[in-house]
N, C-alpha and C. Protein backbone atom coordinates (compact mmCIF):
# COMPACT_ATOMS: atom_id res chain seq x y z
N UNK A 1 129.38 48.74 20.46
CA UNK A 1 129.21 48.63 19.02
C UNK A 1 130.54 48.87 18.30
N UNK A 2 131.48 49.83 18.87
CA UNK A 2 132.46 50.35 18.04
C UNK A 2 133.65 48.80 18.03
N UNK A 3 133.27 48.36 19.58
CA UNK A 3 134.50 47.19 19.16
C UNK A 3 134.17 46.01 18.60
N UNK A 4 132.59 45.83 18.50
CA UNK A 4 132.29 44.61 17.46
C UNK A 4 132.80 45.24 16.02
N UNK A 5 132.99 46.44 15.81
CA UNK A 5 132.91 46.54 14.06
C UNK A 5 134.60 46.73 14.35
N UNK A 6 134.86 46.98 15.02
CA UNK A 6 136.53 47.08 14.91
C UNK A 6 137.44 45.58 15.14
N UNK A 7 136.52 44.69 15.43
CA UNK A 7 137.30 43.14 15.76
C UNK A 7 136.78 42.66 14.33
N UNK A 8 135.54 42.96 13.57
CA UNK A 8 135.22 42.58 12.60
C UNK A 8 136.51 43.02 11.16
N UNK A 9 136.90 44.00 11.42
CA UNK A 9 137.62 44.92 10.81
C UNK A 9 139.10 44.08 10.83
N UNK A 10 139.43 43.69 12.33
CA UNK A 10 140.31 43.12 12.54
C UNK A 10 140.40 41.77 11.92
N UNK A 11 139.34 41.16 12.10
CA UNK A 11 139.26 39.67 11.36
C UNK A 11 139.15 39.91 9.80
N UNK A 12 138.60 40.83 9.33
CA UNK A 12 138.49 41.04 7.96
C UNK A 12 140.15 41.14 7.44
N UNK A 13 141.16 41.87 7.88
CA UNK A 13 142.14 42.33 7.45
C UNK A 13 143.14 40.81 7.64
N UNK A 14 142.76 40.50 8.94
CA UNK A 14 143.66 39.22 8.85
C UNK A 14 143.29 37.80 7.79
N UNK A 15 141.89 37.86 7.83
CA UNK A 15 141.53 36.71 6.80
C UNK A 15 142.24 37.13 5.36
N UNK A 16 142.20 38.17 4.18
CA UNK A 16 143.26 39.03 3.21
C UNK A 16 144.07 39.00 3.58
N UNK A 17 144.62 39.02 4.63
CA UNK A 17 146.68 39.07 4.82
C UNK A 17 146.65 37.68 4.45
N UNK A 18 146.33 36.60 5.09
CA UNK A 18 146.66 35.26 5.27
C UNK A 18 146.11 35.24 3.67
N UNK A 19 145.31 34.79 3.13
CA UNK A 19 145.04 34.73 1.72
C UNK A 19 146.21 34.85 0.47
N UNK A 20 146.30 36.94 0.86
CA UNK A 20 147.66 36.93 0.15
C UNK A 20 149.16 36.51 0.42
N UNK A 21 148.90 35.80 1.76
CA UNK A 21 150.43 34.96 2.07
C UNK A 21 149.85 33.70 0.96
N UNK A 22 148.95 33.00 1.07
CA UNK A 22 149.33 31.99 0.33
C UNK A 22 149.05 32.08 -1.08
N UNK A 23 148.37 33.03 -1.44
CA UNK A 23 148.59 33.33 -3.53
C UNK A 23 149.79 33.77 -3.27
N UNK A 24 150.60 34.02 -2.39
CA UNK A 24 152.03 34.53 -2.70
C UNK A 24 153.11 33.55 -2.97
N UNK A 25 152.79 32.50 -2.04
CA UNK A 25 153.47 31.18 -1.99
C UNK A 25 152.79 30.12 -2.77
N UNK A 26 151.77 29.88 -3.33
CA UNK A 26 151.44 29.17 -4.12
C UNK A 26 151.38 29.85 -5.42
N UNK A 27 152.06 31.10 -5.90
CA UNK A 27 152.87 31.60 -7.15
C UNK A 27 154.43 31.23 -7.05
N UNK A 28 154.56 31.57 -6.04
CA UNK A 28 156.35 31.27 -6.01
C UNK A 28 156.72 29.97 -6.11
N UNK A 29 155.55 28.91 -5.55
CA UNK A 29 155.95 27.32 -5.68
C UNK A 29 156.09 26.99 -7.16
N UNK A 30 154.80 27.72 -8.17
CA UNK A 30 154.62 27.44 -9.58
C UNK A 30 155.68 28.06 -9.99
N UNK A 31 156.28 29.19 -9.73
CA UNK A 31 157.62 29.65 -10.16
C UNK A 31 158.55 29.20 -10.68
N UNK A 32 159.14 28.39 -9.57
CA UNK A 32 160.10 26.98 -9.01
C UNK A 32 159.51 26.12 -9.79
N UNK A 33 158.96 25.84 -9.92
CA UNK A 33 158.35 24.05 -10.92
C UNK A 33 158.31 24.56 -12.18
N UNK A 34 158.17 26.35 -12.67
CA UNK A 34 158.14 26.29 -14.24
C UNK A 34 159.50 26.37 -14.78
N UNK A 35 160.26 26.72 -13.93
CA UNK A 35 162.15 27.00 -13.96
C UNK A 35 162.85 26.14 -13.74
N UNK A 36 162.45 24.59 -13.49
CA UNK A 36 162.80 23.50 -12.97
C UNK A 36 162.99 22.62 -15.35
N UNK A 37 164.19 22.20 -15.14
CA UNK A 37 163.74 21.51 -16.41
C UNK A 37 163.19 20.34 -16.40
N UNK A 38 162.64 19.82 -17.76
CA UNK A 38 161.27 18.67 -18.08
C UNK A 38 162.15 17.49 -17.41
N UNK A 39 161.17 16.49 -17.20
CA UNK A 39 161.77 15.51 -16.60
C UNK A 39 162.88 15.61 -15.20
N UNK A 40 162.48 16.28 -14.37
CA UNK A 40 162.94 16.45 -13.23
C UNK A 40 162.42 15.66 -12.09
N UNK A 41 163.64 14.94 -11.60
CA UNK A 41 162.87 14.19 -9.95
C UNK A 41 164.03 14.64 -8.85
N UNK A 42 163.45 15.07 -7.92
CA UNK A 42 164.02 15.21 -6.26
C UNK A 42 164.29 14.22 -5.74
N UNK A 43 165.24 13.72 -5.20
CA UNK A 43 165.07 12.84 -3.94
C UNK A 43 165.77 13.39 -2.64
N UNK A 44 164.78 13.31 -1.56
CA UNK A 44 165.71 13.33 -0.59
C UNK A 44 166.14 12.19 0.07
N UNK A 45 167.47 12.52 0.56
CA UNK A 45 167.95 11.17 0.91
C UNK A 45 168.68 11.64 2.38
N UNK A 46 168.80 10.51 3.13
CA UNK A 46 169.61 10.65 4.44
C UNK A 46 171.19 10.63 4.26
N UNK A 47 171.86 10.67 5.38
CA UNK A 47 173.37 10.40 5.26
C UNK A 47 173.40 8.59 4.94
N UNK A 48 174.41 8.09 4.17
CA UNK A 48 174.36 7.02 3.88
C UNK A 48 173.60 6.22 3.24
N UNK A 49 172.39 7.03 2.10
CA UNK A 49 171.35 6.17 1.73
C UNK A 49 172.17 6.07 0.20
N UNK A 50 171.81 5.07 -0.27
CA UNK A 50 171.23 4.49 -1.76
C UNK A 50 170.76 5.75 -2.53
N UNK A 51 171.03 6.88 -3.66
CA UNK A 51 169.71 7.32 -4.85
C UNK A 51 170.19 6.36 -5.99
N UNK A 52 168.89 6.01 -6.21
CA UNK A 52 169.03 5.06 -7.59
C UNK A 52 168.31 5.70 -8.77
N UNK A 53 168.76 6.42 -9.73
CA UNK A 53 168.12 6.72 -11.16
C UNK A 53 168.50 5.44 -12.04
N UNK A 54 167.27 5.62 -12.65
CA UNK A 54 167.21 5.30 -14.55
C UNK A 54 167.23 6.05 -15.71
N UNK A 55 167.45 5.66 -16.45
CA UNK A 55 167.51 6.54 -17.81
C UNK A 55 167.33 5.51 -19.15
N UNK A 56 166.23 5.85 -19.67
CA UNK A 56 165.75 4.80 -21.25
C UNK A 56 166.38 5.87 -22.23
N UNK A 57 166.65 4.63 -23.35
CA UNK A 57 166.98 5.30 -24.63
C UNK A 57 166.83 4.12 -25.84
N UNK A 58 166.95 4.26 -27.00
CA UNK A 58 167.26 3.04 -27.97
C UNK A 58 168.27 2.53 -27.76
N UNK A 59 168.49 1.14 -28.59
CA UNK A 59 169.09 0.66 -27.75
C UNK A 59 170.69 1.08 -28.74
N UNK A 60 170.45 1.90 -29.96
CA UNK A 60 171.16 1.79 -30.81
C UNK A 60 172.31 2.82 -30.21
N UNK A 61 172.12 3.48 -28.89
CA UNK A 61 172.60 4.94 -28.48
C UNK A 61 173.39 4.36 -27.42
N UNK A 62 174.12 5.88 -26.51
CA UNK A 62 174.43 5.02 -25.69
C UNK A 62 174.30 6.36 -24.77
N UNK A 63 174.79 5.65 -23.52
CA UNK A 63 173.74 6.84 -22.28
C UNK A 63 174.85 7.43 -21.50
N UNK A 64 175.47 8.49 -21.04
CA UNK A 64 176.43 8.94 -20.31
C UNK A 64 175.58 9.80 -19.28
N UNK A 65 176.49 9.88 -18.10
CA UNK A 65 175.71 10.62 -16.72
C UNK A 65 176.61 11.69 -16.74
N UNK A 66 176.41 12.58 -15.72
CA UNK A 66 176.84 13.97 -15.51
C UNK A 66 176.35 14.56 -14.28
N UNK A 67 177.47 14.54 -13.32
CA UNK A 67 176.81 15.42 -12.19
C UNK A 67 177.86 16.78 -11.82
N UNK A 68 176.74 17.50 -12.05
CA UNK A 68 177.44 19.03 -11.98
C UNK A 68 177.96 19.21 -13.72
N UNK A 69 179.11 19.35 -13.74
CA UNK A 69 179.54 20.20 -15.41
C UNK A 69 180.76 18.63 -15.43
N UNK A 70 180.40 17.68 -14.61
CA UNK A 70 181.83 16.60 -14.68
C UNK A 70 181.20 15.37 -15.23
N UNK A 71 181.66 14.39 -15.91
CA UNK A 71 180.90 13.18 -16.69
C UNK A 71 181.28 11.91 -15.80
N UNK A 72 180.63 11.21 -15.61
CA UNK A 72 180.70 10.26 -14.62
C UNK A 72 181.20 9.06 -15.08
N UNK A 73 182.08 8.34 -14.17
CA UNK A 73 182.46 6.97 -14.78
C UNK A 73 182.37 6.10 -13.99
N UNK A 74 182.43 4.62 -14.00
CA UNK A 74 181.88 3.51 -12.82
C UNK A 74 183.35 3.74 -12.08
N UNK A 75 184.85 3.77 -12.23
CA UNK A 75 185.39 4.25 -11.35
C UNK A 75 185.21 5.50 -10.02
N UNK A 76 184.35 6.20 -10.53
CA UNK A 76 184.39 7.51 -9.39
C UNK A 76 183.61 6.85 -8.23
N UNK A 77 183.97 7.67 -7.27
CA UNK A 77 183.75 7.65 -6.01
C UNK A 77 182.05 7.66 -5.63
N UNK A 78 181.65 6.67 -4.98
CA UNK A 78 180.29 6.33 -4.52
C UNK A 78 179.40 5.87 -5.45
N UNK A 79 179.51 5.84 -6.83
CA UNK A 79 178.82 5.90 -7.79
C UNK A 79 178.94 4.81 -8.40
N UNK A 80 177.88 3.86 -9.18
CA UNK A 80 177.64 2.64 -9.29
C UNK A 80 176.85 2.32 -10.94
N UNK A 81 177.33 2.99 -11.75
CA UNK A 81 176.13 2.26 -13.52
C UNK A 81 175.97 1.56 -13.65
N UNK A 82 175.35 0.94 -14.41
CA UNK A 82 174.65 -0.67 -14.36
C UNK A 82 174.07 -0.42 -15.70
N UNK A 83 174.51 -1.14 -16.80
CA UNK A 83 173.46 -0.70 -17.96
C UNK A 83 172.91 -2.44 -18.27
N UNK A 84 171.70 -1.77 -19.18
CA UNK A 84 170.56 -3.11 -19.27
C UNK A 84 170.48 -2.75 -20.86
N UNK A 85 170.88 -3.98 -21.47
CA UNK A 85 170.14 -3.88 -23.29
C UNK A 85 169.47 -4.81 -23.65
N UNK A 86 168.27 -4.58 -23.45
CA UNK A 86 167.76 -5.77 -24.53
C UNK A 86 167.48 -5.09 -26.11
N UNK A 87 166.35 -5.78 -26.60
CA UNK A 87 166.15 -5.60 -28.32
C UNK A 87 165.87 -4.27 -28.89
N UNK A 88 165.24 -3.61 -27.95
CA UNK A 88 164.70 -2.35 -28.24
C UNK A 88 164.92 -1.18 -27.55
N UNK A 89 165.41 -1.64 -26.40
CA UNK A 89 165.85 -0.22 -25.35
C UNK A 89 167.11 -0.87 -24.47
N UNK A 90 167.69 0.57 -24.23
CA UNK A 90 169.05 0.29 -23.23
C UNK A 90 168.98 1.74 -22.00
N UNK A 91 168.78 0.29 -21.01
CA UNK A 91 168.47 1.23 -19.68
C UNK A 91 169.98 1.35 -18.63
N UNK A 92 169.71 2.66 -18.65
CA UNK A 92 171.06 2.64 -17.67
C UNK A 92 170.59 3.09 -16.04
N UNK A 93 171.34 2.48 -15.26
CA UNK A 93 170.69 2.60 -13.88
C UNK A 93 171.87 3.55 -12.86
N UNK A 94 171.73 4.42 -12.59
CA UNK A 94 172.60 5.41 -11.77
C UNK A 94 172.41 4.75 -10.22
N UNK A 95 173.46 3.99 -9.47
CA UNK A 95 173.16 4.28 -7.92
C UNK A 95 174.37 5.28 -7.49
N UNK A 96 173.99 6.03 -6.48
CA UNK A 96 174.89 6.80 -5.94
C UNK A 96 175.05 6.28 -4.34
N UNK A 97 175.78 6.05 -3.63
CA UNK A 97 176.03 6.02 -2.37
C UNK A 97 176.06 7.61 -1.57
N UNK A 98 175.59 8.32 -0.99
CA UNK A 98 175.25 9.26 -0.61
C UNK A 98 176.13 9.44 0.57
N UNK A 99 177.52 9.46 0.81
CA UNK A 99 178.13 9.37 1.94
C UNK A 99 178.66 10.70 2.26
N UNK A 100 178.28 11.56 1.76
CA UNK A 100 178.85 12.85 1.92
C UNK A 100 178.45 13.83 1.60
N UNK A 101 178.28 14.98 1.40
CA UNK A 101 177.57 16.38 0.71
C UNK A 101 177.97 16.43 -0.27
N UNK A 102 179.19 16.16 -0.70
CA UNK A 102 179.99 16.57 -2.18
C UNK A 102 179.16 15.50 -3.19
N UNK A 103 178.53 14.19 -2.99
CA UNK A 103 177.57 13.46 -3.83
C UNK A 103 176.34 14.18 -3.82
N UNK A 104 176.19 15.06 -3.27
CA UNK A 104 174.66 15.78 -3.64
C UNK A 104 174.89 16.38 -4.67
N UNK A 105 173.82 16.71 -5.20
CA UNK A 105 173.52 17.87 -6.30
C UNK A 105 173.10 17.44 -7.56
N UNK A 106 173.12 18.07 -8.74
CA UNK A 106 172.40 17.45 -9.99
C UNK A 106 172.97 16.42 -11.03
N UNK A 107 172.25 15.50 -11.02
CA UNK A 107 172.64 14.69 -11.89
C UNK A 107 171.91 14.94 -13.19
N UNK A 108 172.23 14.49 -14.45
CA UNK A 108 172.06 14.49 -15.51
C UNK A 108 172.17 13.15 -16.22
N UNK A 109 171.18 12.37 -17.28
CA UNK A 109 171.39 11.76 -18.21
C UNK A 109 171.54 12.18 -19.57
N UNK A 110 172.15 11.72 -19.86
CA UNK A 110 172.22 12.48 -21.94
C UNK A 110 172.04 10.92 -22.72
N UNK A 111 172.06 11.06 -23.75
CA UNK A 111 171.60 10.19 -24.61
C UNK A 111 172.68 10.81 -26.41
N UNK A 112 173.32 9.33 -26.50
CA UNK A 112 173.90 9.92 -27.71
C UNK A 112 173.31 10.42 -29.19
N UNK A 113 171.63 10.16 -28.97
CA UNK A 113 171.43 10.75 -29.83
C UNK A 113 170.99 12.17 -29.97
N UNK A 114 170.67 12.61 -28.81
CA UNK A 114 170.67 14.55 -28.43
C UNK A 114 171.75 14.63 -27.34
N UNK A 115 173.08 14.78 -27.43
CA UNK A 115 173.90 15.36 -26.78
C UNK A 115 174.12 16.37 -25.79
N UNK A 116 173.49 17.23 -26.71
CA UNK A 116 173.12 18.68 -25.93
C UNK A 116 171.92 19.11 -24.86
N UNK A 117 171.26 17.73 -24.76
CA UNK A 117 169.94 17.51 -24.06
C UNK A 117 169.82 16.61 -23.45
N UNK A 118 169.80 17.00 -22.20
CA UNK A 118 169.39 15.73 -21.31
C UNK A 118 168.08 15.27 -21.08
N UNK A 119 167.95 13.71 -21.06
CA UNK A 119 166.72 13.06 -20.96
C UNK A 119 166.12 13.31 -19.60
N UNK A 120 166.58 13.14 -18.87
CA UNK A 120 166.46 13.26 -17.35
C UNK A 120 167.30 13.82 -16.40
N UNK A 121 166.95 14.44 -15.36
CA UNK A 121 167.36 15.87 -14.69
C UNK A 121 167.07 15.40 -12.90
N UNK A 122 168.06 14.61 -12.25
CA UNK A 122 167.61 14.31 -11.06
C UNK A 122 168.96 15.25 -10.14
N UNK A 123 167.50 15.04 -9.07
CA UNK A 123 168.70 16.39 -8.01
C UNK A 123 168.68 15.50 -6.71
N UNK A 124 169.80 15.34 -6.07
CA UNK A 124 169.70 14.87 -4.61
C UNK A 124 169.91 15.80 -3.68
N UNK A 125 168.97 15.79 -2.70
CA UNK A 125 168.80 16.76 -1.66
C UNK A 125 168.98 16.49 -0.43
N UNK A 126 169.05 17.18 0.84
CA UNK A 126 169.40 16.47 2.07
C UNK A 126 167.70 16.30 2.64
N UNK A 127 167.37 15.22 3.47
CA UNK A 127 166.19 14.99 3.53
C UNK A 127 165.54 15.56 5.18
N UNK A 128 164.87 16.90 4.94
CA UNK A 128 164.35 17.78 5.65
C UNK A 128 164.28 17.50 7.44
N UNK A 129 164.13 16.28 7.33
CA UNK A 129 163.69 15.70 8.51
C UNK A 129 165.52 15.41 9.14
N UNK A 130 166.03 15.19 8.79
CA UNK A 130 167.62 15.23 8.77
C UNK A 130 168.21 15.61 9.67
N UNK A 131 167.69 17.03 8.50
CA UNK A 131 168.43 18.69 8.59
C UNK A 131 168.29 19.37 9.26
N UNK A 132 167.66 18.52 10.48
CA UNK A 132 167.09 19.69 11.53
C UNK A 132 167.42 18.76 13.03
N UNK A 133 168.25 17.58 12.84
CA UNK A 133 169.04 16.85 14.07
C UNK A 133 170.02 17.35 14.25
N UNK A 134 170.46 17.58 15.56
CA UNK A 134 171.48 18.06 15.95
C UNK A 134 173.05 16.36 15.59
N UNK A 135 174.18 16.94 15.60
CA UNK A 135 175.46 15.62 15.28
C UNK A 135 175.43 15.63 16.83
N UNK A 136 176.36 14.92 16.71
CA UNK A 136 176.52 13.78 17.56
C UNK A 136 177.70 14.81 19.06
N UNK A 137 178.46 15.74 17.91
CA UNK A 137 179.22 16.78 18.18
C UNK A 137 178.80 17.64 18.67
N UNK A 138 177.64 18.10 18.39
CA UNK A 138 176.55 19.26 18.79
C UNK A 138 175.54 18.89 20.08
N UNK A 139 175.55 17.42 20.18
CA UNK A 139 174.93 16.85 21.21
C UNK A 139 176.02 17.15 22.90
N UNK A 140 176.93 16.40 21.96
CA UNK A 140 177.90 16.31 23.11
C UNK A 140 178.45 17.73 24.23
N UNK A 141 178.51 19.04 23.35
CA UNK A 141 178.85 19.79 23.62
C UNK A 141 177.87 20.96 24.04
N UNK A 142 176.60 20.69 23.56
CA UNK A 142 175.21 21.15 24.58
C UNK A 142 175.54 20.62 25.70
N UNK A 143 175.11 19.34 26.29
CA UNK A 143 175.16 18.74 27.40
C UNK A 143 176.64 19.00 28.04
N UNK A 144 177.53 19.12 27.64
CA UNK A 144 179.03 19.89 28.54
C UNK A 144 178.28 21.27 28.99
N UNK A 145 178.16 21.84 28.37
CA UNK A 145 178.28 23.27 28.37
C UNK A 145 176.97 23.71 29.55
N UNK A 146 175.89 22.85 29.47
CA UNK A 146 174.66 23.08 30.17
C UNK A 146 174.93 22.40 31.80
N UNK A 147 175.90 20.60 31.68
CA UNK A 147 176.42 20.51 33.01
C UNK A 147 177.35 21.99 33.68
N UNK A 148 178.33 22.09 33.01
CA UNK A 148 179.28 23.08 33.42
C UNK A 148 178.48 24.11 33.61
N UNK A 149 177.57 24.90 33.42
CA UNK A 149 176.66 26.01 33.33
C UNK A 149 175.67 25.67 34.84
N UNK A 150 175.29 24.28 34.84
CA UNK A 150 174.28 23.98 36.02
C UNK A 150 175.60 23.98 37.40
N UNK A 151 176.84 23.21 37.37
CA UNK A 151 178.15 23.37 38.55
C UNK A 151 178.12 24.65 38.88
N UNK A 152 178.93 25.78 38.02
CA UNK A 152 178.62 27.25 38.22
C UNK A 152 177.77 27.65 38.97
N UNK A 153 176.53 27.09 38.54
CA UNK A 153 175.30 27.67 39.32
C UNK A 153 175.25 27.20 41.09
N UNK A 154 175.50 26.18 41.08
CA UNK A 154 175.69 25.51 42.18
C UNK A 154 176.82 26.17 43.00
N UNK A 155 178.18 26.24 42.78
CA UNK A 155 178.78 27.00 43.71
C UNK A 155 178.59 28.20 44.24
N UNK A 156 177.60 28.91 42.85
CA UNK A 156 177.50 30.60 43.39
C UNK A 156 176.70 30.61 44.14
N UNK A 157 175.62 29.43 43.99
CA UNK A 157 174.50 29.54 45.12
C UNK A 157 175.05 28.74 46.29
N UNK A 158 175.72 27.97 46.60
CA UNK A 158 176.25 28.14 47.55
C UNK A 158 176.92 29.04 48.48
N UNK A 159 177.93 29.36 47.66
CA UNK A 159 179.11 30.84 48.22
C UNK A 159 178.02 32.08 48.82
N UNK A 160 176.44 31.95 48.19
CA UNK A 160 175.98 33.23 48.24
C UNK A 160 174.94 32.84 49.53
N UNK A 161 174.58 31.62 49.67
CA UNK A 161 173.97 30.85 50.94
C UNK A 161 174.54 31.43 52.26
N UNK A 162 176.32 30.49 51.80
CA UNK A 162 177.10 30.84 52.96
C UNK A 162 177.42 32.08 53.98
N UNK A 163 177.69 33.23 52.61
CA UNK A 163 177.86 34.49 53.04
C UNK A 163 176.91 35.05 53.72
N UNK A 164 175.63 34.96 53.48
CA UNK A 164 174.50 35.40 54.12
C UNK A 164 174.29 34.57 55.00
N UNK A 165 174.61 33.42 55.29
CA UNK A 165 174.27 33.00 56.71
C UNK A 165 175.36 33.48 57.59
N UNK A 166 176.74 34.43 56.97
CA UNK A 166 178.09 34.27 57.78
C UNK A 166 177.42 35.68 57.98
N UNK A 167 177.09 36.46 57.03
CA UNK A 167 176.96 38.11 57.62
C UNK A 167 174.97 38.19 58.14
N UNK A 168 174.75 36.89 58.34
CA UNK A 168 173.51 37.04 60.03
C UNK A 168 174.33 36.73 60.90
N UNK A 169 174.95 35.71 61.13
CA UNK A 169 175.53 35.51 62.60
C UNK A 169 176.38 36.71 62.78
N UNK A 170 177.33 37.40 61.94
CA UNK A 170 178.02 38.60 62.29
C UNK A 170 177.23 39.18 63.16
N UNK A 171 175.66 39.74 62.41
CA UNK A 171 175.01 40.64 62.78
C UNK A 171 174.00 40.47 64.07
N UNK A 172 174.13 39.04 64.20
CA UNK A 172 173.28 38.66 65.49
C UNK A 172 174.31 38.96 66.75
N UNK A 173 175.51 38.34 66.14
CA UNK A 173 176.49 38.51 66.99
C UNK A 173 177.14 39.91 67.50
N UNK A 174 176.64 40.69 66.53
CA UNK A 174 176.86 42.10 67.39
C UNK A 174 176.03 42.67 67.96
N UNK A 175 174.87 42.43 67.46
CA UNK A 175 173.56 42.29 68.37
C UNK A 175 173.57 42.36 69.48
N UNK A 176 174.36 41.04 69.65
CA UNK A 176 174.31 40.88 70.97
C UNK A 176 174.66 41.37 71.90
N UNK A 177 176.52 41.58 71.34
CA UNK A 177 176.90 42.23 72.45
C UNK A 177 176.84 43.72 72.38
N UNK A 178 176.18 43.99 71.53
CA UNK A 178 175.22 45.14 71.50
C UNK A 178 174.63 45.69 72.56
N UNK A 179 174.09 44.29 72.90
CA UNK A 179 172.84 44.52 73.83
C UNK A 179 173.25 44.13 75.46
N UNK A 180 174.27 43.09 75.12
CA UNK A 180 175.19 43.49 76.61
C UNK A 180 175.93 44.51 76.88
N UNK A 181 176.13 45.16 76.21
CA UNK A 181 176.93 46.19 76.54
C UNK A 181 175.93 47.31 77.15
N UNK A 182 174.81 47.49 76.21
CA UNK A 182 173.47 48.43 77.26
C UNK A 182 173.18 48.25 78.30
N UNK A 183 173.36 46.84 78.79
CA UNK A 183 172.73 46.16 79.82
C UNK A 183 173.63 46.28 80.82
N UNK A 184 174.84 46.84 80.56
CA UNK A 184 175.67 46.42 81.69
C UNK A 184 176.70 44.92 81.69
N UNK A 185 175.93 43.76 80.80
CA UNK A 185 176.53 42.44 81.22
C UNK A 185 177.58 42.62 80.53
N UNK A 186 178.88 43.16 80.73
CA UNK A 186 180.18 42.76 79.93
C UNK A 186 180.63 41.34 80.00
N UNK A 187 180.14 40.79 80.92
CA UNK A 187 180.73 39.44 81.70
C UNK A 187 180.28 39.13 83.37
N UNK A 188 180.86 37.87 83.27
CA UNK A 188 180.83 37.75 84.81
C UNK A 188 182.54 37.55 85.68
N UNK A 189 182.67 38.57 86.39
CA UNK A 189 183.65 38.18 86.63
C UNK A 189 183.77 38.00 87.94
């Protein structure tokens, strides 16, 4: 009886632990999303991908980007604007070429008619599934290190084969004449 109410006890406490793991983490997620500003999109992206933003405004305005605290121009590096006007709106299109870590991070649209406010708030991220492959560098030098590690192994177990088959025959071999020598047989002469 005592260990049915004590496994009950046990399952009771673990079903509340697990519970308050996830009201813990499904507060901290809402956390993050209420501290996040309006109009925010993620992308994750691989090494070498395409992020492509947009940004609407009138068409009477005009639209500047911003990644990090620096203002972006179709000269910089990886980065690609494209603006669209027709009668009523002027869309500007952000591609980024993603060739490096230093293109990650937050982008910003502004709009000349709120300056101080950005319309849209995009972040590029490294994409999870990624971030968890080993390079090409890290490949290479596992597999050295694990051959060279398996050779090692191989000679010591050899050397350690050898020796023990060299110190039985020693020991047979004194054995023996061990045992000729009790016997009398030194030889025949």
């Amino acid at each position: 009886m005592k260990k049915i109410v004590s496994g009950e006890i046990v399952l009771f406490l673990v079903v509340v632990g697990m519970t308050a793991s996830l009201n813990a983490e499904q507060r901290r997620s809402r956390r993050e999303l209420l501290s996040l500003p309006p109009n925010t999109t993620t992308v994750q992206t691989k090494h070498d991908d395409i992020a492509h933003f947009k940004c609407t405004t009138r068409s009477q305005a005009t639209i500047s980007w911003k990644m990090g605290t620096r203002y972006l121009s179709e000269n910089d590096f990886g980065v690609a604007i494209l603006l669209c006007n027709d009668s009523a709106f002027l869309k500007s299109h952000l591609f980024v070429a993603v060739t490096n870590d230093a293109l990650r991070g937050k982008y910003e649209c502004f709009s000349s008619d709120e300056p101080d406010m950005a319309m849209e708030t995009f972040f590029i991220e490294n994409d999870p599934a990624q971030e968890k492959l080993l390079s090409t560098e890290d490949t290479v030098a596992i597999i050295l290190s694990l051959s060279i590690a398996f050779i090692i192994g191989v000679f010591i177990a050899f050397f350690l084969l050898r020796g023990n088959r060299r110190i039985k025959k020693e020991k047979a071999m004194r054995e023996t004449a061990r045992s000729q020598a009790r016997r009398g047989h030194d030889g025949a002469q």
